[in-house]
Every structure is written in structure tokens, then in C-alpha cells.
PDB file of N, CA and C in Angstrom:
ATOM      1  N   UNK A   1       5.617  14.683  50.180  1.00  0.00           N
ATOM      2  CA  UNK A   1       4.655  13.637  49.989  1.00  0.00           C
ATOM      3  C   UNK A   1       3.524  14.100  49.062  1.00  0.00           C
ATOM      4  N   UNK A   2       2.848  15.216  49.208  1.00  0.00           N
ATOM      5  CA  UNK A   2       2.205  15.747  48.563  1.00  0.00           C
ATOM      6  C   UNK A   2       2.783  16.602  47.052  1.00  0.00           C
ATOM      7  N   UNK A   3       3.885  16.681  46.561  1.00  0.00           N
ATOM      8  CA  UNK A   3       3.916  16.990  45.650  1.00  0.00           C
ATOM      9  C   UNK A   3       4.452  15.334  44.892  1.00  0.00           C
ATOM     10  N   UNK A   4       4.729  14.486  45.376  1.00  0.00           N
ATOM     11  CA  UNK A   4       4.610  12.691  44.909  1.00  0.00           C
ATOM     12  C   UNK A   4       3.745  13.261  44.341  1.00  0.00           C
ATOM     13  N   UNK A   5       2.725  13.193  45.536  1.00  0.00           N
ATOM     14  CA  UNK A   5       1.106  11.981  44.730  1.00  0.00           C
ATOM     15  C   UNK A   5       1.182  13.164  43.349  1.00  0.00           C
ATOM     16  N   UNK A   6       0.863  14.372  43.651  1.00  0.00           N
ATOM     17  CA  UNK A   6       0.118  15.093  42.317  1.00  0.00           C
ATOM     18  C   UNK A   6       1.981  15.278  41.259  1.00  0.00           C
ATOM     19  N   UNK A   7       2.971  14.101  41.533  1.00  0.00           N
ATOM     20  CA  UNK A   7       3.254  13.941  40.367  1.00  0.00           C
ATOM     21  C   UNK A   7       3.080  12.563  39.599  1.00  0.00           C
ATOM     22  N   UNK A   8       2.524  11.885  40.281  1.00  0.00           N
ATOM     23  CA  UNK A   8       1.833  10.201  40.340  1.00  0.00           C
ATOM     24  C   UNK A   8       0.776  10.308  39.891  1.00  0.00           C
ATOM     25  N   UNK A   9      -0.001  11.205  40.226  1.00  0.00           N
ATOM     26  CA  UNK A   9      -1.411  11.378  39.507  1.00  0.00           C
ATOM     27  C   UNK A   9      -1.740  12.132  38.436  1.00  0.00           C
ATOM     28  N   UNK A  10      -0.657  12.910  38.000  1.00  0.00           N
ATOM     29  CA  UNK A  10      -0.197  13.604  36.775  1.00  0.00           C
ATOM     30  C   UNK A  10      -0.047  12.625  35.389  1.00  0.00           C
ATOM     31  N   UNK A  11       1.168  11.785  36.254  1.00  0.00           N
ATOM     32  CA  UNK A  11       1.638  10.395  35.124  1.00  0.00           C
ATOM     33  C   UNK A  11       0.622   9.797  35.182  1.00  0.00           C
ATOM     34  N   UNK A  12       0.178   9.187  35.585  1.00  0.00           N
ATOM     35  CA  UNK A  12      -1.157   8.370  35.488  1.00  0.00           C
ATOM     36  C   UNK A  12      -2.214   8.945  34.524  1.00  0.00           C
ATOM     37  N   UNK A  13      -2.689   9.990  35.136  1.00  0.00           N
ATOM     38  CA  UNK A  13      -3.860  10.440  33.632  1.00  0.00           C
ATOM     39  C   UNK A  13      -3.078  10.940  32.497  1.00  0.00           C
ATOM     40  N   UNK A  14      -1.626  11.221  32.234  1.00  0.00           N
ATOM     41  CA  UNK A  14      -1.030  11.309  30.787  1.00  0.00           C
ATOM     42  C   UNK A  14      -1.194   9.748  30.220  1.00  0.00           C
ATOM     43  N   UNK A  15      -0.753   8.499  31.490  1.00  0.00           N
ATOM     44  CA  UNK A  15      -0.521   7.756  30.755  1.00  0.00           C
ATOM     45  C   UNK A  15      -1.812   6.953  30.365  1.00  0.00           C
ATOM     46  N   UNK A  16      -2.561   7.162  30.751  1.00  0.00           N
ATOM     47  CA  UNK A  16      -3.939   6.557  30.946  1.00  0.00           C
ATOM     48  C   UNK A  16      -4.943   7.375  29.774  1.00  0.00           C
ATOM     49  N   UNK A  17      -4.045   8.769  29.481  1.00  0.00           N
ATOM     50  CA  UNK A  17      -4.688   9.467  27.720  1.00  0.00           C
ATOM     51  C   UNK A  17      -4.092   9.070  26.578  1.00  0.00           C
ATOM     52  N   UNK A  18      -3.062   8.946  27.205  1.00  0.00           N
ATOM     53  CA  UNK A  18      -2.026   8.230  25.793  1.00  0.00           C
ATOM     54  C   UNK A  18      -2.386   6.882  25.623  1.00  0.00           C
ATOM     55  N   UNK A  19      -2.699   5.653  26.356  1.00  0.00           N
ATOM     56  CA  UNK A  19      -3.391   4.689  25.693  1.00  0.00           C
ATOM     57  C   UNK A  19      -4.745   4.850  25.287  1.00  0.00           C
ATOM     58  N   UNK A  20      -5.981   5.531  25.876  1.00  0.00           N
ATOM     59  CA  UNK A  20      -6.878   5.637  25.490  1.00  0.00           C
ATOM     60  C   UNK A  20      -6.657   6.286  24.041  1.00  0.00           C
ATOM     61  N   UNK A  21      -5.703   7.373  23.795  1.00  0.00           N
ATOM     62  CA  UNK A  21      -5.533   7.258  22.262  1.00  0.00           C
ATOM     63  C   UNK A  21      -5.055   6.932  21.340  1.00  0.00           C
ATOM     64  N   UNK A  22      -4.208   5.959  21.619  1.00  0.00           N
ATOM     65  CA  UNK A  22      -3.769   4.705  21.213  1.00  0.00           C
ATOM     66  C   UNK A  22      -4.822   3.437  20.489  1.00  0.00           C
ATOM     67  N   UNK A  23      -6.026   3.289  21.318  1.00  0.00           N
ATOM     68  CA  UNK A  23      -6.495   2.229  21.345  1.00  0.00           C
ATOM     69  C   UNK A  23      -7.608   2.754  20.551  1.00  0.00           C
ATOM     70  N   UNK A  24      -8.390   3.661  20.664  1.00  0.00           N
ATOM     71  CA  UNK A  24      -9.739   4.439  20.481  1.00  0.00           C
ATOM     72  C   UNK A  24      -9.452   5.069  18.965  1.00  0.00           C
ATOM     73  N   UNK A  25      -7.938   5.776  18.966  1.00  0.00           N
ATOM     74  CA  UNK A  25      -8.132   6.674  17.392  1.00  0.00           C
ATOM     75  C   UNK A  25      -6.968   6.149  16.825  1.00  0.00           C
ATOM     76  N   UNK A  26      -5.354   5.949  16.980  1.00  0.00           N
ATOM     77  CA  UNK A  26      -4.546   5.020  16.210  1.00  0.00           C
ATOM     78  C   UNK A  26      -4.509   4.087  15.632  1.00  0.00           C
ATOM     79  N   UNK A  27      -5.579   2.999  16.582  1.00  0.00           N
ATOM     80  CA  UNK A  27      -5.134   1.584  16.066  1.00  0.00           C
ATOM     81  C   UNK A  27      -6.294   1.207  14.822  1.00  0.00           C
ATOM     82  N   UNK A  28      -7.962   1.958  14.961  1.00  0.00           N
ATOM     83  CA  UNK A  28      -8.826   2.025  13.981  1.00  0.00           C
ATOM     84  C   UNK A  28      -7.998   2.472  12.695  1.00  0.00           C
ATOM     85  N   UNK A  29      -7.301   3.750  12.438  1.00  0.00           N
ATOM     86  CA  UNK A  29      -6.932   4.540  11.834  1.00  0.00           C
ATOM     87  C   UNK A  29      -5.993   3.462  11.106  1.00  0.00           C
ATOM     88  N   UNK A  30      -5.120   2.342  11.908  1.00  0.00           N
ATOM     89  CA  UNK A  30      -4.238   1.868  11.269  1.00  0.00           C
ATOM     90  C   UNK A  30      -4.768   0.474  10.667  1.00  0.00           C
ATOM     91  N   UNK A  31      -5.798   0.509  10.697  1.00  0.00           N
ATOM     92  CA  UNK A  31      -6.742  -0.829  10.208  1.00  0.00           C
ATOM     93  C   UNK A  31      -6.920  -0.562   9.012  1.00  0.00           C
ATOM     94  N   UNK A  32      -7.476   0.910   9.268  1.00  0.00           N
ATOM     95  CA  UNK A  32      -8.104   1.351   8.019  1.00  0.00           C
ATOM     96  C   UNK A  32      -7.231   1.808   6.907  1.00  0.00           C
ATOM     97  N   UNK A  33      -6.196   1.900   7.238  1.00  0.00           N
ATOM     98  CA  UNK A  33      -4.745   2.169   6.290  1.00  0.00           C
ATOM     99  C   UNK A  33      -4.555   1.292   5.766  1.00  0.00           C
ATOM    100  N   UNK A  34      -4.323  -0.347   6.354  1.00  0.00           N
ATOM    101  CA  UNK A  34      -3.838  -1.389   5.808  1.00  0.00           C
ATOM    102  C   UNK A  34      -4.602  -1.782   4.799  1.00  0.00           C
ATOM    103  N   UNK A  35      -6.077  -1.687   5.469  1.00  0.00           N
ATOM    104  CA  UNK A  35      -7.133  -2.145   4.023  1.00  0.00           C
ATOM    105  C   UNK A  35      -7.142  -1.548   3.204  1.00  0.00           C
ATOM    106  N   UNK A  36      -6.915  -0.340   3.110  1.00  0.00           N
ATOM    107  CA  UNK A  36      -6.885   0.783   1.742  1.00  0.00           C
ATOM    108  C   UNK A  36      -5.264   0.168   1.198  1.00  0.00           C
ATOM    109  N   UNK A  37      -4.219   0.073   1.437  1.00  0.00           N
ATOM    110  CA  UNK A  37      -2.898  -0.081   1.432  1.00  0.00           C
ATOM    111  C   UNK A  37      -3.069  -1.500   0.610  1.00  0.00           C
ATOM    112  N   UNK A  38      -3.625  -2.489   1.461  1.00  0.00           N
ATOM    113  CA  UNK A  38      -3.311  -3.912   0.844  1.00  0.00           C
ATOM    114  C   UNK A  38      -4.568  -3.608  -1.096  1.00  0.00           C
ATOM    115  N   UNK A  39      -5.693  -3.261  -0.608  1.00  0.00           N
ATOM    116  CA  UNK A  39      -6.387  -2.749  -2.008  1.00  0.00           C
ATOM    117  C   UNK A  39      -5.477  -2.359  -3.379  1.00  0.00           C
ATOM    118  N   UNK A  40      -4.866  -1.092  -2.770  1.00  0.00           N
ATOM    119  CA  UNK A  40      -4.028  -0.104  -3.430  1.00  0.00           C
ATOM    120  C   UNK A  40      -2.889  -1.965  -4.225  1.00  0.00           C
ATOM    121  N   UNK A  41      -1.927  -2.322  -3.271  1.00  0.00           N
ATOM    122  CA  UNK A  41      -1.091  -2.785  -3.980  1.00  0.00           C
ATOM    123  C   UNK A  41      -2.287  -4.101  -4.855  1.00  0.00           C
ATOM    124  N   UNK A  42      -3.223  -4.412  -4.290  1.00  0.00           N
ATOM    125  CA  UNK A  42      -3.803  -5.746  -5.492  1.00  0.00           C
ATOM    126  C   UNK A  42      -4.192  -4.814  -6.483  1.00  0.00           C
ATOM    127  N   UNK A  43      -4.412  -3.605  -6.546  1.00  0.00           N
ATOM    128  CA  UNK A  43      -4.825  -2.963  -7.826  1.00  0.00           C
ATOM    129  C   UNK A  43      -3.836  -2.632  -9.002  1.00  0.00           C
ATOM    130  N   UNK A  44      -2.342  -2.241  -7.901  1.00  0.00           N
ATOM    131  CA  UNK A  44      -1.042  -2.057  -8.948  1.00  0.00           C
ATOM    132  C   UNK A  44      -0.508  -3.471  -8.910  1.00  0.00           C
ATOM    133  N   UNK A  45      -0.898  -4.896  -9.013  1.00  0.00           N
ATOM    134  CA  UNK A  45      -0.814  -6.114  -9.561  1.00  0.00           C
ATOM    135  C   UNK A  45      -1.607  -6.203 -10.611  1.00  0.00           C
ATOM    136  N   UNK A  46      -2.383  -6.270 -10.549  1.00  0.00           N
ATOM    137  CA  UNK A  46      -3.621  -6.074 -11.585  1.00  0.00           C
ATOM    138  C   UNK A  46      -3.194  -4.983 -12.642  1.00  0.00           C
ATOM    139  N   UNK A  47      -2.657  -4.094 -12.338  1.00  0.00           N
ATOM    140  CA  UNK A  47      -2.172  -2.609 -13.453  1.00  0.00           C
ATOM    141  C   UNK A  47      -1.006  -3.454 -13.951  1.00  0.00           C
ATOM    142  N   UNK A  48      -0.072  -4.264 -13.153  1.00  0.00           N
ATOM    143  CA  UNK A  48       1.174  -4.174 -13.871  1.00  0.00           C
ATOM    144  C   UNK A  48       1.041  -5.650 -14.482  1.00  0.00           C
ATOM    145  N   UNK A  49       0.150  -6.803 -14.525  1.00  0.00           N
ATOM    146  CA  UNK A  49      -0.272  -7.719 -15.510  1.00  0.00           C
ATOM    147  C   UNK A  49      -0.878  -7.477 -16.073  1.00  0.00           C
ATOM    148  N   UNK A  50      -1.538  -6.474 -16.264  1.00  0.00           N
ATOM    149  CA  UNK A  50      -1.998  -6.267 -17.452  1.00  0.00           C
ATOM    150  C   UNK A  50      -1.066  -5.365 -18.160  1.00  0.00           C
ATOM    151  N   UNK A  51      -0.374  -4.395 -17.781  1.00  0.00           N
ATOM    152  CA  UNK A  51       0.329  -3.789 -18.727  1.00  0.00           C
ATOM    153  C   UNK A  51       1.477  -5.046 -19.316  1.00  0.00           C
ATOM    154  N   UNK A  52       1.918  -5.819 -18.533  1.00  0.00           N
ATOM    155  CA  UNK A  52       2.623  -7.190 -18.716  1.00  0.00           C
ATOM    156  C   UNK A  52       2.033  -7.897 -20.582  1.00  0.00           C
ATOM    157  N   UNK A  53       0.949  -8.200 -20.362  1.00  0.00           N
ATOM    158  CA  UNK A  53       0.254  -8.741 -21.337  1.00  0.00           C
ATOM    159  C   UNK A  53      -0.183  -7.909 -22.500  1.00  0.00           C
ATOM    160  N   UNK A  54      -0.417  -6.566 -22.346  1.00  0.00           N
ATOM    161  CA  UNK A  54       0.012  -5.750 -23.205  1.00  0.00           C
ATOM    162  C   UNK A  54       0.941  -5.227 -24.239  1.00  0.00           C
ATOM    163  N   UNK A  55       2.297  -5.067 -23.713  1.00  0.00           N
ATOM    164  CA  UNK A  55       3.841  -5.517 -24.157  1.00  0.00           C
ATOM    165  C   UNK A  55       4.253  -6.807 -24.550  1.00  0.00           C
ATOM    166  N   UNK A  56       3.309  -7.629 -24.033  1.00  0.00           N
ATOM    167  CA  UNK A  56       3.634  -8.746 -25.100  1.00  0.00           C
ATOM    168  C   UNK A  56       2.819  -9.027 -26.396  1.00  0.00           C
ATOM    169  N   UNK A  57       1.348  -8.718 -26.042  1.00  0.00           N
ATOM    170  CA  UNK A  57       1.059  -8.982 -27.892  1.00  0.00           C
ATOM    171  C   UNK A  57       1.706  -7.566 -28.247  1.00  0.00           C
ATOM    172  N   UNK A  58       2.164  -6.575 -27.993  1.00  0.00           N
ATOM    173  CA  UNK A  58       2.400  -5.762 -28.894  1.00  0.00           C
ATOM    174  C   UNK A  58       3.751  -6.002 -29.400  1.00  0.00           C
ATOM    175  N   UNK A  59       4.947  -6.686 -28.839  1.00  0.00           N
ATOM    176  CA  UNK A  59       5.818  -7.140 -29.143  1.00  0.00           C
ATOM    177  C   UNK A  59       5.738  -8.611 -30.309  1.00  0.00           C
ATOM    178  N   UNK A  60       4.926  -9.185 -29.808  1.00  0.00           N
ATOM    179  CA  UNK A  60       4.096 -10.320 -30.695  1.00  0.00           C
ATOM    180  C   UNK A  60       3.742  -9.650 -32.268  1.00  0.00           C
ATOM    181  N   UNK A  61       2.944  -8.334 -31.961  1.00  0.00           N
ATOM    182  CA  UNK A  61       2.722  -8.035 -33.530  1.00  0.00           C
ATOM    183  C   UNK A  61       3.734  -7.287 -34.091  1.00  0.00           C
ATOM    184  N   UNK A  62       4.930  -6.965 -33.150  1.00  0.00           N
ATOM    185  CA  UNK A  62       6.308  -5.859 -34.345  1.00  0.00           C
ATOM    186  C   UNK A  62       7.150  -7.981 -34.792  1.00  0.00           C
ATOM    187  N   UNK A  63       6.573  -8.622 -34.150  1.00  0.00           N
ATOM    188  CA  UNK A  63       7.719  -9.822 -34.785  1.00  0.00           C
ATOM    189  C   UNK A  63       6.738 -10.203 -35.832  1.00  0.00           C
ATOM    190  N   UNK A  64       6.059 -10.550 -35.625  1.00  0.00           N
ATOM    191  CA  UNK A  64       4.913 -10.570 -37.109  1.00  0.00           C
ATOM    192  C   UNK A  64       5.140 -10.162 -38.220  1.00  0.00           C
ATOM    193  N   UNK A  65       5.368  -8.729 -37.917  1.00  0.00           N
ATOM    194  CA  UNK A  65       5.613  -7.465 -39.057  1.00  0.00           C
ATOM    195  C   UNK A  65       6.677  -7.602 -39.677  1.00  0.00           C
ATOM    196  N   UNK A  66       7.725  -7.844 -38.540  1.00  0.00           N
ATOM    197  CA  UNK A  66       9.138  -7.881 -39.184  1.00  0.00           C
ATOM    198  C   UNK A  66       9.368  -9.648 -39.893  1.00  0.00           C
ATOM    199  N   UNK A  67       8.816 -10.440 -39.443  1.00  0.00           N
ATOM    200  CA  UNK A  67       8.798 -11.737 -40.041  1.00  0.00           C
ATOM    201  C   UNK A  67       8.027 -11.393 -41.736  1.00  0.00           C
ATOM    202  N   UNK A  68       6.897 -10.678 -41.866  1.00  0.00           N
ATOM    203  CA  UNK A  68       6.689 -10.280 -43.127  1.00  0.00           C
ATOM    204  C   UNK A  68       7.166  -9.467 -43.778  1.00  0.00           C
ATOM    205  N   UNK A  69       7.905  -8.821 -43.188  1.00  0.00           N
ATOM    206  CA  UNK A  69       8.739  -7.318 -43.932  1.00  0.00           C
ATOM    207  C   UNK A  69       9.688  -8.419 -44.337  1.00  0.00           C
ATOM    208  N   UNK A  70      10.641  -9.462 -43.309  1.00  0.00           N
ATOM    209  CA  UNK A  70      11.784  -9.740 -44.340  1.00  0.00           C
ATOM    210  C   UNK A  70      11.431 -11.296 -45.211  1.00  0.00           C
ATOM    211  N   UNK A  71      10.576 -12.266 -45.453  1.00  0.00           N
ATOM    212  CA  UNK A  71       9.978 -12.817 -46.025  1.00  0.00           C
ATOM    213  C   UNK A  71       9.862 -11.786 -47.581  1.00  0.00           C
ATOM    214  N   UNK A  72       8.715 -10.882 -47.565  1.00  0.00           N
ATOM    215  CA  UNK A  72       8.926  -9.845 -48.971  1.00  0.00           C
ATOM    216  C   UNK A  72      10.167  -9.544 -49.464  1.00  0.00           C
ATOM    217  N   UNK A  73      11.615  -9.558 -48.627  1.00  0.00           N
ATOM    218  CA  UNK A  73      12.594  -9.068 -49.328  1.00  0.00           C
ATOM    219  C   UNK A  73      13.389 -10.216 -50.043  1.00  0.00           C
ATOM    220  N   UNK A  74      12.770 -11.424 -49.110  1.00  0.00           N
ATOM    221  CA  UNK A  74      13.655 -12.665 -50.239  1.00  0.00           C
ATOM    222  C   UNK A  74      12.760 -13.325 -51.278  1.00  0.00           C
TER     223      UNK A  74
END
């Protein structure tokens, strides 16, 4: 009976540390991930329309070029 309780009261304060750190240092921690995380990807949207719009006037000015390069040859 007595080695029950002090294995009942064993589980109990493991399980009763394991949510307290669960709740107290994981779940902050995972807040604070997502907001850095969701940041991070609107910033590589922002990186990859603009590199988007980039590749296109620069593609814009080799058709330019080549529209005047072969214009001069006829």
C-alpha cells in the first residue's frame, strides 16, 4: 500500500512538471516561432516578387535589344 501511494505520488508530480512545462515554456516558445516563421515566409514572398519583376524587365530589355539588333540587319 505504501509503496502505491509513493508510486502515485511520484506520477503525479512528473505529470503535474511535464504540463507545467508544457504550458509555462513550450507553448510561449511556440508562439514565438510561428510569428518569427509566418514573418520569415511574408518576407521570402516579398523576395521572390520582386525578384519575379526583376526577370521580367530584364527579359523585357534582351527582347528590345534583340528586336533592334535584327531590325539593323534588314
Amino acid at each position: 500500500m505504501l509503496i502505491t501511494r509513493g508510486f502515485s505520488l511520484t506520477n503525479f508530480v512528473i505529470g503535474s512538471s511535464a504540463l507545467s512545462f508544457q504550458i509555462f515554456v513550450l507553448y510561449p516558445w511556440h508562439e514565438k516561432l510561428e510569428v518569427q516563421f509566418n514573418k520569415l515566409t511574408d518576407e521570402h514572398e516579398k523576395m521572390l516578387k520582386d525578384m519575379r519583376n526583376i526577370h521580367k524587365e530584364e527579359l523585357s530589355q534582351i527582347r528590345k535589344e534583340l528586336e533592334l539588333l535584327n531590325r539593323g540587319r534588314r
